[in-house]
C-alpha atoms as a PDB file:
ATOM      1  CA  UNK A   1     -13.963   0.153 -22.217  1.00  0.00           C
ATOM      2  CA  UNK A   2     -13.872   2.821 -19.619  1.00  0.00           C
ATOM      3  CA  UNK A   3     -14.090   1.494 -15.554  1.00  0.00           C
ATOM      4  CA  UNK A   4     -17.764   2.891 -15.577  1.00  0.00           C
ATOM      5  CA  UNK A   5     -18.673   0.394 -18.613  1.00  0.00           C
ATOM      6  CA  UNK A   6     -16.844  -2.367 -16.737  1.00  0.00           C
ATOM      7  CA  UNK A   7     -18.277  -1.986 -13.907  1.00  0.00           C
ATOM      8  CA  UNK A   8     -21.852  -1.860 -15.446  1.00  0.00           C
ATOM      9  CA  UNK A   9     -21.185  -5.355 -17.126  1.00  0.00           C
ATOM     10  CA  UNK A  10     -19.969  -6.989 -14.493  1.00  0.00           C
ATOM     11  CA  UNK A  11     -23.368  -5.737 -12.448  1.00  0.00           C
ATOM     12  CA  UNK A  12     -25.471  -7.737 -15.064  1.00  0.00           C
ATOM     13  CA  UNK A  13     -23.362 -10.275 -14.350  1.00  0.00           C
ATOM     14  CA  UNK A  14     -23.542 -10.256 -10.377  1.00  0.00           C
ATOM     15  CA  UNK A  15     -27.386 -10.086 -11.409  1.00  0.00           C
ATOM     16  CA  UNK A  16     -27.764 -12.803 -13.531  1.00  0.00           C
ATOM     17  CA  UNK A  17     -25.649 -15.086 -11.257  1.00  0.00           C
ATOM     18  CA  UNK A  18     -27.705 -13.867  -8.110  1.00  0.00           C
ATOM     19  CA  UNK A  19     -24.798 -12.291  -6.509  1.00  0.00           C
ATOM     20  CA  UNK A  20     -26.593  -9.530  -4.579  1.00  0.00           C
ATOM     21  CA  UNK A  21     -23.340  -8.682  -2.424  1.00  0.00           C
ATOM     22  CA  UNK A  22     -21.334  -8.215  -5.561  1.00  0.00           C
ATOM     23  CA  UNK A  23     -23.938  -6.596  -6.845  1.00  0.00           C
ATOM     24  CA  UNK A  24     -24.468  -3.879  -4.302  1.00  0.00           C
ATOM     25  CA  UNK A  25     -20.600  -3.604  -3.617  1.00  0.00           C
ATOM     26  CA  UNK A  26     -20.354  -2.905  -7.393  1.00  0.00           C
ATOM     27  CA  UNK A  27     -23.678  -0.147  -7.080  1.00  0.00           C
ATOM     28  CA  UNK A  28     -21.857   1.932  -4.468  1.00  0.00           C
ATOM     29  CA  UNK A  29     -18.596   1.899  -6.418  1.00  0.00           C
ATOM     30  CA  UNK A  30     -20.765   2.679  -9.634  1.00  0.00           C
ATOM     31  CA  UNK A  31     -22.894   5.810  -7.512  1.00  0.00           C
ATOM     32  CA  UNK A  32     -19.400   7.241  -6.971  1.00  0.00           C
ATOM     33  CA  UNK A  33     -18.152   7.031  -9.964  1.00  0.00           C
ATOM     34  CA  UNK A  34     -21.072   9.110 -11.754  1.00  0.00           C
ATOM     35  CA  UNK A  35     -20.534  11.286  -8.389  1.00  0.00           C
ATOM     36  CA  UNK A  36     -17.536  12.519  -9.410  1.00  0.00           C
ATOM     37  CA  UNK A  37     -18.188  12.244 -13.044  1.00  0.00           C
ATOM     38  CA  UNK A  38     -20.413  14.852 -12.285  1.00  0.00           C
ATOM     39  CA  UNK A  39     -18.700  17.207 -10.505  1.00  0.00           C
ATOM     40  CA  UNK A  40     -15.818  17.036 -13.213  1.00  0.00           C
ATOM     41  CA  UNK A  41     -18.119  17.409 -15.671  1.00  0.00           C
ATOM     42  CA  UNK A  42     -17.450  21.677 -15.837  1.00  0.00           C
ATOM     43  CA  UNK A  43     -14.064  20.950 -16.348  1.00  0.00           C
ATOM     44  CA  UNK A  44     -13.975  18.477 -19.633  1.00  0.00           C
ATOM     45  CA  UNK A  45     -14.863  15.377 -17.853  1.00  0.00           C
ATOM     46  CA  UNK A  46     -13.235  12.338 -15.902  1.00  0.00           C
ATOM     47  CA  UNK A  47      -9.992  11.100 -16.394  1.00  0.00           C
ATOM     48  CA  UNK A  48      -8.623   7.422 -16.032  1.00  0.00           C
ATOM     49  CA  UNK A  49      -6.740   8.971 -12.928  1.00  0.00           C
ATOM     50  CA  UNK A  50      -9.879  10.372 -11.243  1.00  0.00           C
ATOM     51  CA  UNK A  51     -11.009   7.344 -11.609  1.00  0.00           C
ATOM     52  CA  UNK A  52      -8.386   5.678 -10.267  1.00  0.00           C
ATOM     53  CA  UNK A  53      -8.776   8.303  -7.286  1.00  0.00           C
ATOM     54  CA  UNK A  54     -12.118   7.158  -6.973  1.00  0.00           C
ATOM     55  CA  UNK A  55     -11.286   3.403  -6.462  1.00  0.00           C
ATOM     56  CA  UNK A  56      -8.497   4.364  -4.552  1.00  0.00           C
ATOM     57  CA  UNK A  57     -10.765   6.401  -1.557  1.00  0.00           C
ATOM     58  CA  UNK A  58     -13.118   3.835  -1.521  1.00  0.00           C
ATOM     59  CA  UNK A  59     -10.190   1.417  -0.918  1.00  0.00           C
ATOM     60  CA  UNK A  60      -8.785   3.186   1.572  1.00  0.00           C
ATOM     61  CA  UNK A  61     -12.085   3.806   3.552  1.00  0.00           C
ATOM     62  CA  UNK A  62     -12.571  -0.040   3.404  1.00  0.00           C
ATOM     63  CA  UNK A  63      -9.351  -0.800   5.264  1.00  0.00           C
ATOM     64  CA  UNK A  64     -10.117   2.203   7.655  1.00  0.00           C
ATOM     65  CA  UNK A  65     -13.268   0.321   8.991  1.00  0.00           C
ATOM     66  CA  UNK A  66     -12.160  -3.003   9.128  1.00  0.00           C
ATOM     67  CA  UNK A  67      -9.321  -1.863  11.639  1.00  0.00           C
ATOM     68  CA  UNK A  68     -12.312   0.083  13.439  1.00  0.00           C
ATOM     69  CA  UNK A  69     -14.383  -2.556  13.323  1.00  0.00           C
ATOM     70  CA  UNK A  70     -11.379  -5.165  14.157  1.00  0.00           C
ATOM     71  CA  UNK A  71     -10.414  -2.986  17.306  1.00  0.00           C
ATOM     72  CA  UNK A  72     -14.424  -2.579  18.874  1.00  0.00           C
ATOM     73  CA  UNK A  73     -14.959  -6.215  18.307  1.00  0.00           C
ATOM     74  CA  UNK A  74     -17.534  -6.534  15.558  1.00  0.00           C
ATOM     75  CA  UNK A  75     -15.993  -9.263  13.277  1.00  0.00           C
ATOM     76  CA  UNK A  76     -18.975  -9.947  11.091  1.00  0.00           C
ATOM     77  CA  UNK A  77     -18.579  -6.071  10.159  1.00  0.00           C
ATOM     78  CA  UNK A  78     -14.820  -6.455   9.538  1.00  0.00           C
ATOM     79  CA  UNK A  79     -15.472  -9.589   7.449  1.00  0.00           C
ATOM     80  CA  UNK A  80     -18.363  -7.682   5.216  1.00  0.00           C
ATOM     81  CA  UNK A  81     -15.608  -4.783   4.718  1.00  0.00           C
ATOM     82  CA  UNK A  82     -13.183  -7.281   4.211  1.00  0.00           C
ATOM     83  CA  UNK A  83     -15.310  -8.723   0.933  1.00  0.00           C
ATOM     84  CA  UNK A  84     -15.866  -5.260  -0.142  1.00  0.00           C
ATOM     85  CA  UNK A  85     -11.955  -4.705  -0.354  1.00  0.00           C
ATOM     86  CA  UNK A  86     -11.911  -7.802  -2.558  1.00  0.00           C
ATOM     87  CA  UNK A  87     -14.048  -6.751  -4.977  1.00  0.00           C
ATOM     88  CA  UNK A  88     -12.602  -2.996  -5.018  1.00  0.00           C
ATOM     89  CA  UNK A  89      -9.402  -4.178  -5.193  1.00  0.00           C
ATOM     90  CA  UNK A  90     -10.428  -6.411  -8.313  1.00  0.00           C
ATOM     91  CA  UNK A  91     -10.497  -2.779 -10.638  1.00  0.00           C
ATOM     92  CA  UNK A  92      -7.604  -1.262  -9.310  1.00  0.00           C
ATOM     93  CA  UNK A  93      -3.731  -2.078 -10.649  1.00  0.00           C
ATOM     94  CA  UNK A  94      -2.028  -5.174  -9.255  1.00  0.00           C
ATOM     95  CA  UNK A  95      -0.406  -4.153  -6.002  1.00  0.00           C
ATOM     96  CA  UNK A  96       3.378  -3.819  -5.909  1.00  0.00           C
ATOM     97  CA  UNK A  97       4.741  -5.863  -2.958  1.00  0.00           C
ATOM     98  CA  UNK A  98       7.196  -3.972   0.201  1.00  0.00           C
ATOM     99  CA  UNK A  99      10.127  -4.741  -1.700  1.00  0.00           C
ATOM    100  CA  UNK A 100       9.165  -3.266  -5.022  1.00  0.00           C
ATOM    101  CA  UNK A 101       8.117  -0.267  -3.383  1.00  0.00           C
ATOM    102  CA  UNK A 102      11.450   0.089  -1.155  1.00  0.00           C
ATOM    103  CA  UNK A 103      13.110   0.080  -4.991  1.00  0.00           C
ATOM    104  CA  UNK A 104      11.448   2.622  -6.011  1.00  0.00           C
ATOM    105  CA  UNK A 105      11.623   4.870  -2.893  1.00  0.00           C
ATOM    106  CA  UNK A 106      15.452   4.440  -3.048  1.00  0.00           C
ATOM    107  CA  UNK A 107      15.902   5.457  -6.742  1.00  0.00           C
ATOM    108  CA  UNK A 108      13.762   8.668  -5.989  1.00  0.00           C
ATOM    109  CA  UNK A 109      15.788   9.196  -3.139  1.00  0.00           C
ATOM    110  CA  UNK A 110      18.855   9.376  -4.748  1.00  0.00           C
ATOM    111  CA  UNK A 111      17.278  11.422  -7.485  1.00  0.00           C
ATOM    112  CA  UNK A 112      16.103  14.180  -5.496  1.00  0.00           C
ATOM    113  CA  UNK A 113      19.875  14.079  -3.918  1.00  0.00           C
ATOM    114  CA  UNK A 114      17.656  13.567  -0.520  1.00  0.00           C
ATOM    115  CA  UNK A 115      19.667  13.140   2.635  1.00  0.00           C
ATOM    116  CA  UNK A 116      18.099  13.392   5.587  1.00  0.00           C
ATOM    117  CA  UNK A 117      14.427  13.592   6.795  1.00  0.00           C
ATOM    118  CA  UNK A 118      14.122  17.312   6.291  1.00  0.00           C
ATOM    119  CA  UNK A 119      13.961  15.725   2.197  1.00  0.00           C
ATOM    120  CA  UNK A 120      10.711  14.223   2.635  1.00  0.00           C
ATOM    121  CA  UNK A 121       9.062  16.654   0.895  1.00  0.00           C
ATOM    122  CA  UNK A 122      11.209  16.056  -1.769  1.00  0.00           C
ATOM    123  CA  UNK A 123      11.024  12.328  -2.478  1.00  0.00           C
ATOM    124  CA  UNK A 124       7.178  11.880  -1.670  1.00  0.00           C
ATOM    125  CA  UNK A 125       6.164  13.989  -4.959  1.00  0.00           C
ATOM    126  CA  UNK A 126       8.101  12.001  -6.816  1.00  0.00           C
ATOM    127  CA  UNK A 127       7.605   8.563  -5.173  1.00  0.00           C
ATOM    128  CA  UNK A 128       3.697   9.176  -4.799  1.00  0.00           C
ATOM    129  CA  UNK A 129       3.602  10.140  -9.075  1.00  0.00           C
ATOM    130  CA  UNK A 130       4.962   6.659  -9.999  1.00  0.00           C
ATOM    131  CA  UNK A 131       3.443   4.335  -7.070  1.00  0.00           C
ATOM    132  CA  UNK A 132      -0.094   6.040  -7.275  1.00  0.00           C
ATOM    133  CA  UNK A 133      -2.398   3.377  -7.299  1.00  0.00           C
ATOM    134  CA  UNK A 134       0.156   0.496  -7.266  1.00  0.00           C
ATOM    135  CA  UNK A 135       0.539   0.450  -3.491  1.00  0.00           C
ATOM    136  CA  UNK A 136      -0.528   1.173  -0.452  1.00  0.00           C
ATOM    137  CA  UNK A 137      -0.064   4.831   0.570  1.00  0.00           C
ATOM    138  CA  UNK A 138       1.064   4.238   4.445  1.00  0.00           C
ATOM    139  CA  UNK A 139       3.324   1.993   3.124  1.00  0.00           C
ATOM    140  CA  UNK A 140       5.016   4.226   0.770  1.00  0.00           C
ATOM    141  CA  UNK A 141       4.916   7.017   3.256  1.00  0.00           C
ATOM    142  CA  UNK A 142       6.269   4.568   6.280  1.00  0.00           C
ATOM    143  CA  UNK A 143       9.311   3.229   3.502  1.00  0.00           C
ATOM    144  CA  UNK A 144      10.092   6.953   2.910  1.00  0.00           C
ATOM    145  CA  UNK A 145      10.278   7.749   6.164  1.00  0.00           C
ATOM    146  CA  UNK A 146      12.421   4.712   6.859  1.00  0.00           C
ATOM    147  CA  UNK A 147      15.176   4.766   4.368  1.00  0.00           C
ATOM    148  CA  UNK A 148      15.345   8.388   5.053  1.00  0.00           C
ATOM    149  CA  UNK A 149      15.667   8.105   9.108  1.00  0.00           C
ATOM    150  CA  UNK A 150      13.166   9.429  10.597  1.00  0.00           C
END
């Protein structure tokens, strides 16, 4: 069952249970996933990892606008974000936790042979192609920087 199908079930279910936030949470995640369906269309269609992309942006703008919304004092708007996050986070991969992803940044460290913090460019690639979707990109990117000594 591909993400679109999934997420098209559990709409009937968010309808039949009366859950209109789910509901519409699951709508906009649904209206960009034919979005870009669309536009890959051209090119063979959608992958599991544009997918994955997809989930991944609307993630990300999520967290964006509850530290927005955090920061100008509009709580209620943080909290709606909040549940939105929630339910995007539901589709994507379980999230590796700080330590996991300090493992992994270290092995791809000493892979590329990386030294110093001119070697970023050399461990993200390779740190970004296994953690994609498994955690948090700032948190990658701030480990990298990190172990490396920046």
């Amino acid at each position: 069952m591909s993400l679109l199908e999934k997420i098209a079930e559990d709409m009937k279910v968010a309808l039949k249970g009366g859950q209109q936030f789910r509901l519409d949470t699951l709508r906009t995640l649904k209206a960009a996933l034919l979005e870009k369906q669309v536009e890959k269309r051209p090119s063979g269609g959608m992958t599991a990892e544009d997918e994955m992309q997809v989930l991944i942006s609307a993630s990300k703008k999520r967290k964006e606008s509850i530290t927005v919304f955090s920061e100008n004092n509009r709580p209620e708007l943080a909290a709606q974000e909040s549940k939105e996050l929630e339910i995007i986070q539901e589709y994507l991969p379980q999230q590796l936790s700080a330590d996991d992803v300090t493992k992994v940044v270290r092995t791809a460290i000493e892979t590329a042979g990386a030294t110093s913090a001119k070697d970023f460019g050399k461990v993200m690639p390779l740190v970004m192609k296994e953690l994609k979707g498994k955690a948090d990109g700032k948190l990658i990117q701030d480990t990298v920087k990190q172990l490396l000594g920046t």
